[in-house]
N, C-alpha and C. Protein backbone atom coordinates (compact mmCIF):
# COMPACT_ATOMS: atom_id res chain seq x y z
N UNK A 1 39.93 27.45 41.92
CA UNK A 1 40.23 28.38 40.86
C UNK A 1 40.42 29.79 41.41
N UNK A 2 40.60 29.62 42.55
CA UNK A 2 40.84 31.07 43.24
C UNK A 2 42.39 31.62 42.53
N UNK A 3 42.13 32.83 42.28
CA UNK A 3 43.41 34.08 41.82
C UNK A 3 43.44 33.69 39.86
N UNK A 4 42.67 32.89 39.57
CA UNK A 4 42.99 32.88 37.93
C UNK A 4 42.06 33.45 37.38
N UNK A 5 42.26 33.92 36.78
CA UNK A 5 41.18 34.84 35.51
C UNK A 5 40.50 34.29 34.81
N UNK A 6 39.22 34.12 34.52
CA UNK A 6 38.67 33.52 34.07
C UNK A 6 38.26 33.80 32.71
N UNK A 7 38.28 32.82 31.48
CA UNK A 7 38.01 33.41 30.24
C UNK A 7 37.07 33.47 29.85
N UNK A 8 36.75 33.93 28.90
CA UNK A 8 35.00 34.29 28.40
C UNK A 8 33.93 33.17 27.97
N UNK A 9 34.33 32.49 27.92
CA UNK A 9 33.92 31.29 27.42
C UNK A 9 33.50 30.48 28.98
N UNK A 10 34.19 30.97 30.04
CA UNK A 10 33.61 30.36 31.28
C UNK A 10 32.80 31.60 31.66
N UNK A 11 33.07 32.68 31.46
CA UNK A 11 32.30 33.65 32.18
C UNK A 11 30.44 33.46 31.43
N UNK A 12 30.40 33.13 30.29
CA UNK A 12 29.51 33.05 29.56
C UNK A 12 28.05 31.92 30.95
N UNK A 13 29.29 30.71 30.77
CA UNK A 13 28.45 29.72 31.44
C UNK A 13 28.18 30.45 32.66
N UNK A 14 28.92 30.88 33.89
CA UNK A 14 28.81 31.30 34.98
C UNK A 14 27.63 32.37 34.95
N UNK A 15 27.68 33.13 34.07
CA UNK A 15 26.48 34.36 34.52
C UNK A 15 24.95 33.76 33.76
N UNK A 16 24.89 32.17 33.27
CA UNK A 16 23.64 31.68 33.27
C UNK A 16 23.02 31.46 34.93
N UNK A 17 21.48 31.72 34.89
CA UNK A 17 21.16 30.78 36.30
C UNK A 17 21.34 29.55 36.51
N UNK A 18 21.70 29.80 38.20
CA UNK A 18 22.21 28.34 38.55
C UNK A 18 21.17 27.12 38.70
N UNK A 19 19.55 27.47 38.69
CA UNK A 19 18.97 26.22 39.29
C UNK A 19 17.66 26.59 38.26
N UNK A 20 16.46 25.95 37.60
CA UNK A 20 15.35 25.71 37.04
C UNK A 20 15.23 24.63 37.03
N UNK A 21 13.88 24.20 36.83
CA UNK A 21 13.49 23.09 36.75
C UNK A 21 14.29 21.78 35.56
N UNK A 22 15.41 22.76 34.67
CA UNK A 22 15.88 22.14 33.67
C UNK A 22 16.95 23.25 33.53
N UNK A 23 17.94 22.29 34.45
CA UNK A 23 19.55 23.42 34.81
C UNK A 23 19.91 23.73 33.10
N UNK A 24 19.41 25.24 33.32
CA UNK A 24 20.02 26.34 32.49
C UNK A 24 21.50 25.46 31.98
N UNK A 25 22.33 25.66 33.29
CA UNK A 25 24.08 25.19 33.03
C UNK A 25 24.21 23.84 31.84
N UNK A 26 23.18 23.32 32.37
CA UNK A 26 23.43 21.69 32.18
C UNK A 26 22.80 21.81 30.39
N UNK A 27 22.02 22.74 30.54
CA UNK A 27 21.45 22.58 28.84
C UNK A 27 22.30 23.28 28.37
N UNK A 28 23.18 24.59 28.62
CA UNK A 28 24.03 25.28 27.61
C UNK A 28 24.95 24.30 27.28
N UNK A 29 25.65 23.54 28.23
CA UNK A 29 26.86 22.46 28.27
C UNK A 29 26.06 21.59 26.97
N UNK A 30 25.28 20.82 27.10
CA UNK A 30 24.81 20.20 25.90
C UNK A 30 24.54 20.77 24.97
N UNK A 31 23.75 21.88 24.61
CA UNK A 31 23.57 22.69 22.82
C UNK A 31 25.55 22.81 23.07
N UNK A 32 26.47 23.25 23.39
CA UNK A 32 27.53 23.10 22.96
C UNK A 32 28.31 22.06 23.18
N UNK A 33 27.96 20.99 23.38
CA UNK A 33 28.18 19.37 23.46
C UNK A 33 28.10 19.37 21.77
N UNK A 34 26.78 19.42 21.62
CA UNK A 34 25.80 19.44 20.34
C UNK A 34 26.79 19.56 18.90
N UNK A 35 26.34 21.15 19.06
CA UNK A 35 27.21 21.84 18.11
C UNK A 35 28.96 21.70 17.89
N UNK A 36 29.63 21.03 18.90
CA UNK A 36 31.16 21.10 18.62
C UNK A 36 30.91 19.57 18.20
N UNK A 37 29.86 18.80 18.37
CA UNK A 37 30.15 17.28 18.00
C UNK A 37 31.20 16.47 19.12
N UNK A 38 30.90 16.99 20.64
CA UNK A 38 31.94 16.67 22.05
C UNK A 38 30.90 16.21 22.81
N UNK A 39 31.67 15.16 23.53
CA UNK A 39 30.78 15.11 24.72
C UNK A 39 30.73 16.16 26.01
N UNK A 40 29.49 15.90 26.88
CA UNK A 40 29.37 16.81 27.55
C UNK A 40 30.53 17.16 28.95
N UNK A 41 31.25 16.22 29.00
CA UNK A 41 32.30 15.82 29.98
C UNK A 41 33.47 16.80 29.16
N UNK A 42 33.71 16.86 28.08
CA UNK A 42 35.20 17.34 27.37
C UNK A 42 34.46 19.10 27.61
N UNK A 43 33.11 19.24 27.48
CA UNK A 43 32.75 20.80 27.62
C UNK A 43 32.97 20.94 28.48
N UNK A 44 32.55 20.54 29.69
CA UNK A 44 33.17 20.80 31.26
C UNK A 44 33.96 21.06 31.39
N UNK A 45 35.31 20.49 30.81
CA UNK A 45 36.72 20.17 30.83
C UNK A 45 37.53 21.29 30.32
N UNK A 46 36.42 22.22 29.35
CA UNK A 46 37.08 23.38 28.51
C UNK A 46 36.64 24.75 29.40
N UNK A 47 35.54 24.43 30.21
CA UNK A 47 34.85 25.25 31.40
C UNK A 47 36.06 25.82 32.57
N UNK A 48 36.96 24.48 32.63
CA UNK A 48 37.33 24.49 34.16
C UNK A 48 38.94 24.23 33.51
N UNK A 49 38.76 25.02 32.19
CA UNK A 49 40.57 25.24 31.49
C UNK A 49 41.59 23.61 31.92
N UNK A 50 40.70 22.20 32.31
CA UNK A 50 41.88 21.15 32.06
C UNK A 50 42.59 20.93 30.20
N UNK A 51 41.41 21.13 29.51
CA UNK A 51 41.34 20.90 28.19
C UNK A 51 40.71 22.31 27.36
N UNK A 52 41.59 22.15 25.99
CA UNK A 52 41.02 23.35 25.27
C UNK A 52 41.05 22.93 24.04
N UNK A 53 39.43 23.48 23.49
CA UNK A 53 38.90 22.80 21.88
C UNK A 53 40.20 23.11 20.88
N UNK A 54 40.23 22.07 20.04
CA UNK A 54 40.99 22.27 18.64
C UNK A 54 40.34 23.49 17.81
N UNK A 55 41.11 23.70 17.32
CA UNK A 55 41.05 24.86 16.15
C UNK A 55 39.75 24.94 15.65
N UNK A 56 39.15 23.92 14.86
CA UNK A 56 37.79 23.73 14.08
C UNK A 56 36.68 23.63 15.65
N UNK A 57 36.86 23.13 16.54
CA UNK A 57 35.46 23.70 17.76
C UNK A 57 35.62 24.83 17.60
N UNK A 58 37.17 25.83 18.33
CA UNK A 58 36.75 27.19 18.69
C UNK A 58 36.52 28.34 17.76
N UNK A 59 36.73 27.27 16.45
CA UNK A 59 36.08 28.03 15.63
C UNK A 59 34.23 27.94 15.44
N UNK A 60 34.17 26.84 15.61
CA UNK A 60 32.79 27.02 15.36
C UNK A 60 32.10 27.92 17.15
N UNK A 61 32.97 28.02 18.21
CA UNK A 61 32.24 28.34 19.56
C UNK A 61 32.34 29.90 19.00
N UNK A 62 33.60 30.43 18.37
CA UNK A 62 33.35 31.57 18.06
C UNK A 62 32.27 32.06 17.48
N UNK A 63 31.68 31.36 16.33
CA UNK A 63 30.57 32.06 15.25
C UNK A 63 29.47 31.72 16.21
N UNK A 64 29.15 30.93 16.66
CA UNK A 64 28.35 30.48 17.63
C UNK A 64 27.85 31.38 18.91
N UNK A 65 29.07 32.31 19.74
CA UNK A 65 28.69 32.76 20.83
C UNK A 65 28.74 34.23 20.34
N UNK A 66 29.75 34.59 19.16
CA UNK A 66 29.92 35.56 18.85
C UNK A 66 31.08 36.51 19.23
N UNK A 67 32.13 35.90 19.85
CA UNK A 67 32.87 35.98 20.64
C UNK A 67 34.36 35.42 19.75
N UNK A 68 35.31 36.46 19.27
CA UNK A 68 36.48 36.41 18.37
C UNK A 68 37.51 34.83 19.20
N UNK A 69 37.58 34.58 18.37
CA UNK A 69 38.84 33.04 19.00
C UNK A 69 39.27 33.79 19.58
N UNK A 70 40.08 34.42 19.72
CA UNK A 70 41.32 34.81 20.32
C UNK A 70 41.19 35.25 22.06
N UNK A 71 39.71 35.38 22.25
CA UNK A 71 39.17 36.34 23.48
C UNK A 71 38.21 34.76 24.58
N UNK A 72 37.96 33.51 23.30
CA UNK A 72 37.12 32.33 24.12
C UNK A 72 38.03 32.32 25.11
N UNK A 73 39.19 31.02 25.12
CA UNK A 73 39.97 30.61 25.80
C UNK A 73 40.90 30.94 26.40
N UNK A 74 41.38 32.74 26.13
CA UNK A 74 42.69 33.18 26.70
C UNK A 74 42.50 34.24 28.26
């Protein structure tokens, strides 16, 4: 992912810590597994921009992170 910009929605995950006894990463990925009703593989997937939530997730990631649609994924 070197030279691409990364969107807020990855920057979010990235500035969690990387290691506890109960990976920080690995539990945010699931409460938003959770809440979009996705598995934890398709969150990854929206992490690392292969895939990007339908309308009704990034709407709910918006009210959720607090963070306007328009600013998650672009």
């Amino acid at each position: 992912m070197q030279g691409v910009k990364k969107n807020r929605f990855r920057e979010i995950y990235d500035s969690l810590p990387a290691r506890q006894e109960v990976a920080p990463k690995s539990d945010w990925v699931n409460e938003i597994a959770e809440i979009t009703k996705s598995h934890p593989t398709t969150v990854r997937a929206w992490l690392y921009g292969a895939q990007k939530p339908d309308a009704l997730k990034t709407s709910i990631l918006s009210k959720h992170l607090g963070i306007p649609e328009d600013e998650l994924f672009s």
